[in-house]
N, C-alpha and C. Protein backbone atom coordinates (compact mmCIF):
# COMPACT_ATOMS: atom_id res chain seq x y z
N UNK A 1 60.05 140.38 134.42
CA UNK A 1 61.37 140.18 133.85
C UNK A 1 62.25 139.43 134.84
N UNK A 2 62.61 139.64 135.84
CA UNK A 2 62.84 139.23 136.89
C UNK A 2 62.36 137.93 137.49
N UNK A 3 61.60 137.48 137.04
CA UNK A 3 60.86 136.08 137.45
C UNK A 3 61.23 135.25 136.34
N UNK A 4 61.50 135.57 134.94
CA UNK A 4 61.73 135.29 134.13
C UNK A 4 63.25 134.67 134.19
N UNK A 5 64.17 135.53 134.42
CA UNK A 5 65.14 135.37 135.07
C UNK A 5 65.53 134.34 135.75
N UNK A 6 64.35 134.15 136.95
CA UNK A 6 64.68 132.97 137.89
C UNK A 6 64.82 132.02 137.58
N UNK A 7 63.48 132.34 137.37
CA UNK A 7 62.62 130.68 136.63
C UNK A 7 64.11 130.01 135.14
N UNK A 8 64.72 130.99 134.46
CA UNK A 8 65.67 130.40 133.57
C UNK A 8 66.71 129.82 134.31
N UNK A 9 67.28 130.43 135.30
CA UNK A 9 68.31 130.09 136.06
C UNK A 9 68.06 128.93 136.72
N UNK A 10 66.96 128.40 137.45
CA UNK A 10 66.13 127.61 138.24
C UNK A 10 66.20 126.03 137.34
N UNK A 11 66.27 126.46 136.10
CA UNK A 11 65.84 125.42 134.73
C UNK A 11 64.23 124.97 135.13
N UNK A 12 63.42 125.63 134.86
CA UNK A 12 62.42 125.37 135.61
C UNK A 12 61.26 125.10 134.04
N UNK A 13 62.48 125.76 132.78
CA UNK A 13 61.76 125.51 131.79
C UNK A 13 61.99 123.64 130.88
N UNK A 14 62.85 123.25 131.57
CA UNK A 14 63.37 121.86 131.51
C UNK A 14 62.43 120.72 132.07
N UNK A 15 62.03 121.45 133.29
CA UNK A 15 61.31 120.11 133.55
C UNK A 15 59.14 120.27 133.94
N UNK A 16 58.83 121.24 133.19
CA UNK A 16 57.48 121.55 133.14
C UNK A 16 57.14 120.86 132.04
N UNK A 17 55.85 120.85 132.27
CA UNK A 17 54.46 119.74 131.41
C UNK A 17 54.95 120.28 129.86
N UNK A 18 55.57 121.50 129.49
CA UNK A 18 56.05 121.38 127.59
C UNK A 18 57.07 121.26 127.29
N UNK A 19 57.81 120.31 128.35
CA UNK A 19 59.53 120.91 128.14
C UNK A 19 60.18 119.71 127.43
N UNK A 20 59.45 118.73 126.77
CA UNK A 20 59.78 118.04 125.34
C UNK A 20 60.44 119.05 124.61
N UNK A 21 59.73 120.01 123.85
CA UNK A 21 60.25 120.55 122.81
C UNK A 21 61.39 121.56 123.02
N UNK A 22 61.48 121.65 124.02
CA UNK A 22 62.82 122.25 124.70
C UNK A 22 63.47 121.41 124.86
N UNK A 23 63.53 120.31 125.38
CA UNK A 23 64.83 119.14 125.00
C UNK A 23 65.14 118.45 123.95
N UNK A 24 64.23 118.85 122.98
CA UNK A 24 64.54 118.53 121.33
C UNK A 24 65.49 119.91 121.12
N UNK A 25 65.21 120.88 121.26
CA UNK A 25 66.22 122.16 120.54
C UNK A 25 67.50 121.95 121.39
N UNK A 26 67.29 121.36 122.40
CA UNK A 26 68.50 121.47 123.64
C UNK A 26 69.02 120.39 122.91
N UNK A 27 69.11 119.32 122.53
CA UNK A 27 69.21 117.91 121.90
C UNK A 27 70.15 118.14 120.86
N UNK A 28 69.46 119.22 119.90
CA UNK A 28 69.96 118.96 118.46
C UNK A 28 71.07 120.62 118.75
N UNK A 29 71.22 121.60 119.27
CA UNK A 29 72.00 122.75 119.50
C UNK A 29 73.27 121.93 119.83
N UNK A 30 73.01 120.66 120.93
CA UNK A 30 74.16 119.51 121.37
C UNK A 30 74.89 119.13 120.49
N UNK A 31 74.16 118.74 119.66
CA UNK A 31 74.89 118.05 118.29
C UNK A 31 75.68 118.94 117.48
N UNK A 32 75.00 119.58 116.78
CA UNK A 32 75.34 121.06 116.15
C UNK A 32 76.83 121.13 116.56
N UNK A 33 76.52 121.19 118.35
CA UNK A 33 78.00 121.76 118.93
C UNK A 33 79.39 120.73 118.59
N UNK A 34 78.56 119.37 119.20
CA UNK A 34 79.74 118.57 118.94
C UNK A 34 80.08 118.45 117.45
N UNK A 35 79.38 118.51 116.44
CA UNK A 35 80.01 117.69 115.26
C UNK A 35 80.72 119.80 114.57
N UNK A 36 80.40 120.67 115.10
CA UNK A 36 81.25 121.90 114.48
C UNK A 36 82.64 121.83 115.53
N UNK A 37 82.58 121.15 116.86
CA UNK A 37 83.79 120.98 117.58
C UNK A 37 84.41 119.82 116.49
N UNK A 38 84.13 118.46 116.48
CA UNK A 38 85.10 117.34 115.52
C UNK A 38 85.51 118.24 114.04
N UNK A 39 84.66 118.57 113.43
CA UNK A 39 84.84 119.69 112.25
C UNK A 39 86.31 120.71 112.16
N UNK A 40 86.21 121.24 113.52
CA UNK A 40 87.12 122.32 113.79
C UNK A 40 88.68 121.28 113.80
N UNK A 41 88.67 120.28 115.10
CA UNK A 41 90.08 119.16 114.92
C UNK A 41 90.30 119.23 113.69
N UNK A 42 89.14 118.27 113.20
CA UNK A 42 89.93 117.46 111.85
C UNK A 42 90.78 118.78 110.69
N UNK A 43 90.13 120.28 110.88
CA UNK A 43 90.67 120.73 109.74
C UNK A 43 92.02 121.94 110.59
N UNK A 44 92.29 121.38 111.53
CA UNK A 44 93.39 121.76 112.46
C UNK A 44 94.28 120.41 112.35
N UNK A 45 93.69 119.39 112.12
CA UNK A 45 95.20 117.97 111.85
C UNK A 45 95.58 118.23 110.11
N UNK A 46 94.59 118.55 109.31
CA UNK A 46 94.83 118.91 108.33
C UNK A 46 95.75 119.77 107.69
N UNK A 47 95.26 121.25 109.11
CA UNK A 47 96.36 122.40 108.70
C UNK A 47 97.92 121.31 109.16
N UNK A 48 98.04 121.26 110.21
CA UNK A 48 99.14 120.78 110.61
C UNK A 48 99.72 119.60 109.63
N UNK A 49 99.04 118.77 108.91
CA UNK A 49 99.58 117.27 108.28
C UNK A 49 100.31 118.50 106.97
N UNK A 50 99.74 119.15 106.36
CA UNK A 50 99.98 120.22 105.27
C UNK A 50 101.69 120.98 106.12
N UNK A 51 101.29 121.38 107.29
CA UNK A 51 102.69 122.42 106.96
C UNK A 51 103.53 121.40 107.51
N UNK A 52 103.14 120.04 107.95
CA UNK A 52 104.49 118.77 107.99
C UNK A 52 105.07 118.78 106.64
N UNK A 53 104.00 118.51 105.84
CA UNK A 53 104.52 117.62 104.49
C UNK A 53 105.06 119.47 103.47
N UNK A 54 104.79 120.24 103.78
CA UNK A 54 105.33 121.19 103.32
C UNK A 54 107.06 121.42 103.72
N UNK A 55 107.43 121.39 104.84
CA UNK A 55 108.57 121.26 105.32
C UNK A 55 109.27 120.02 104.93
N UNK A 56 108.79 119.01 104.56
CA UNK A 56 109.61 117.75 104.24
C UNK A 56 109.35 118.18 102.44
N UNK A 57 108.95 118.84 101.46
CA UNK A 57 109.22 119.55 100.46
C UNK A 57 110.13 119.67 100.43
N UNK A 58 110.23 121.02 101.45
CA UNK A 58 111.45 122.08 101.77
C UNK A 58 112.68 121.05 101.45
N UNK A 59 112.59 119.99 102.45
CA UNK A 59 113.77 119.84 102.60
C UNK A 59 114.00 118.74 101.79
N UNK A 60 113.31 117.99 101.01
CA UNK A 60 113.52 116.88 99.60
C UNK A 60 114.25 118.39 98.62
N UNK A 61 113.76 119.15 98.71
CA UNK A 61 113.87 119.79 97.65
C UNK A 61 115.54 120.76 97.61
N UNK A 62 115.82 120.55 99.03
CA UNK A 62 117.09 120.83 99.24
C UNK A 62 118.18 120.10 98.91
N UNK A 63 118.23 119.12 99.58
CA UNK A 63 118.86 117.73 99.21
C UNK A 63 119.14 117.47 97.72
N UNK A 64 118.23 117.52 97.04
CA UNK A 64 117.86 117.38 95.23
C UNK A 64 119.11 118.51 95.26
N UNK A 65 118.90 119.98 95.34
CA UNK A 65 119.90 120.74 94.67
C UNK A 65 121.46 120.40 95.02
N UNK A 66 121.32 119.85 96.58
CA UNK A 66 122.57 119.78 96.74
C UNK A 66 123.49 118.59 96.13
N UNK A 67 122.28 117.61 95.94
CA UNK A 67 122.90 116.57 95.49
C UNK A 67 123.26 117.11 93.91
N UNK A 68 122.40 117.35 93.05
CA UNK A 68 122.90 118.15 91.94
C UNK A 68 123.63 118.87 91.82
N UNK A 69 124.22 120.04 92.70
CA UNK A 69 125.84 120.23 92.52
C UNK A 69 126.73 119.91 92.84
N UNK A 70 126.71 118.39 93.55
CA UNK A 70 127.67 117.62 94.20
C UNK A 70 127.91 116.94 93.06
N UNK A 71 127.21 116.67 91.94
CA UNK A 71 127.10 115.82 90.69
C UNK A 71 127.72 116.98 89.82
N UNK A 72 127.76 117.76 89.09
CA UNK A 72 128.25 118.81 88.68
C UNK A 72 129.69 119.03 88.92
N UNK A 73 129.47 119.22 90.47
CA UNK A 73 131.56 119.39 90.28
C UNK A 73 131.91 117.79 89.90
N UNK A 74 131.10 116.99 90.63
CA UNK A 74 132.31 115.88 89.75
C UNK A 74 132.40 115.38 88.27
N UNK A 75 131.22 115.79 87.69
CA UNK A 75 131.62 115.87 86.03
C UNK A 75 132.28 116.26 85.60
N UNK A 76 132.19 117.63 86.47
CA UNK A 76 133.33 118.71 85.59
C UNK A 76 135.15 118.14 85.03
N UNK A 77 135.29 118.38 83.97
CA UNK A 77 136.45 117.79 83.22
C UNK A 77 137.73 118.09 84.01
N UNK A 78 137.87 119.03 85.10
CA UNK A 78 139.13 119.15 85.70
C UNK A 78 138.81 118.51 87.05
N UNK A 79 137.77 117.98 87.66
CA UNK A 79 137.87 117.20 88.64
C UNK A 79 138.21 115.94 87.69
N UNK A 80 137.42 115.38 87.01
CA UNK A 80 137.92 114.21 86.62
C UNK A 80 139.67 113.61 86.28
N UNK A 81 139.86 115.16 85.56
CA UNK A 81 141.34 114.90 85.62
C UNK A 81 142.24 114.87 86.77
N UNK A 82 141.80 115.57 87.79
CA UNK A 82 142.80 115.28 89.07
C UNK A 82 142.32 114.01 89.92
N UNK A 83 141.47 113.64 89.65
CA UNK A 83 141.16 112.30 89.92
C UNK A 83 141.99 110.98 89.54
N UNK A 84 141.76 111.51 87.91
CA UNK A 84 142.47 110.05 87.07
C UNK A 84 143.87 110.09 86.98
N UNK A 85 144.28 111.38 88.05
CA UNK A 85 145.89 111.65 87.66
C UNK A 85 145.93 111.32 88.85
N UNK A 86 145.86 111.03 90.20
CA UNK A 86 146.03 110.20 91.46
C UNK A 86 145.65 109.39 91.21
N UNK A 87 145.15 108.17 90.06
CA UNK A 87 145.06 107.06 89.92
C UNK A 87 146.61 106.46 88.87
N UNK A 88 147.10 107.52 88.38
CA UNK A 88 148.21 106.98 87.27
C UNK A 88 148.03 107.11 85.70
N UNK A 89 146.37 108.05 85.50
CA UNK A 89 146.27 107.91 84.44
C UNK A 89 146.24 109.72 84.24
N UNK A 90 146.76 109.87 82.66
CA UNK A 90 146.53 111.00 82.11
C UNK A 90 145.76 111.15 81.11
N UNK A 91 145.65 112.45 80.52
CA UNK A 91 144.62 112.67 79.35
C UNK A 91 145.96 112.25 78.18
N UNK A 92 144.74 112.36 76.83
CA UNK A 92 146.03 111.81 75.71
C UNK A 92 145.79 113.03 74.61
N UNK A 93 147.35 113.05 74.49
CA UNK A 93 147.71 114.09 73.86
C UNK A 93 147.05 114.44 72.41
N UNK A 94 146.85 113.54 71.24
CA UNK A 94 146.44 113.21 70.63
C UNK A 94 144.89 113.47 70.54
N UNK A 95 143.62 114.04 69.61
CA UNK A 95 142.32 113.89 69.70
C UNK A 95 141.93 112.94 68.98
N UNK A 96 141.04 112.09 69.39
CA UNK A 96 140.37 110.88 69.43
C UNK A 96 139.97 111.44 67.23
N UNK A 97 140.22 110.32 66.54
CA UNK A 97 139.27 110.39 65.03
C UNK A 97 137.77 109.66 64.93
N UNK A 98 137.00 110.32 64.45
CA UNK A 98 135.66 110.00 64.05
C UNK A 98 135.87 108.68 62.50
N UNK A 99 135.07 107.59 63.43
CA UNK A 99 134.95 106.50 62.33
C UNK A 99 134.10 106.67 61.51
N UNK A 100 133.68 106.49 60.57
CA UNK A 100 132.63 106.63 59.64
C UNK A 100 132.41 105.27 58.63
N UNK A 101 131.64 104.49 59.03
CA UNK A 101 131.17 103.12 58.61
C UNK A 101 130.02 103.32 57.49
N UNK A 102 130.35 103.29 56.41
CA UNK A 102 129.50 103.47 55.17
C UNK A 102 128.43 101.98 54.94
N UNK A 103 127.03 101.84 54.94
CA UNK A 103 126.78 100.76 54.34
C UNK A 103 126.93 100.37 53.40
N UNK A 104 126.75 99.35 52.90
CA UNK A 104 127.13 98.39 51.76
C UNK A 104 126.12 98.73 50.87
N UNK A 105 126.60 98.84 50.19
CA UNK A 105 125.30 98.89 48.39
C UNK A 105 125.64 98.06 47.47
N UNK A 106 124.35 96.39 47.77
CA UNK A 106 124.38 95.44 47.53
C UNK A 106 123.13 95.66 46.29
């Protein structure tokens, strides 16, 4: 057990008369490693590109509301009127009549 030991530590199984097929498993364990290391990045830029574009949601989606009740109060019929009344104009007293244009029956 102990010799066993050495001899691993030594790499003594690396460079003896069968140690091809030990540098094929050593070879391809290499690979394995690197392409589950690139694997691991890419779905760590992924997490990260996701909670970017999640936060720029957030905040499109803020903007949208705010701009929508910035639109709201100024529709509203009593902003408009204190508006058009620091311009010189008032509402009219009077309500507007509905025209009613009949076609012709020719």
């Amino acid at each position: 057990m102990k010799k066993n030991i050495y001899s691993l530590l030594r790499g003594t199984f690396l460079i003896s008369d069968d140690s091809f097929k030990n540098w094929k498993v050593i070879l391809f364990i290499s690979a394995l490693a690197i392409v589950m290391i690139a694997s691991s990045h890419s779905a760590d830029k992924k997490v990260h590109e996701i909670a970017r574009l999640n936060n720029e949601v957030k905040e499109l989606r803020s903007q949208f509301y705010d701009g929508r009740t910035k639109l709201m109060d100024l529709k509203m019929e009593s902003s408009v009127v204190t508006k058009m009344k620091q311009k010189g104009l008032v509402s009219s007293e009077t309500p507007p009549q509905k025209i009613i244009v009949k076609p012709n029956q020719n």
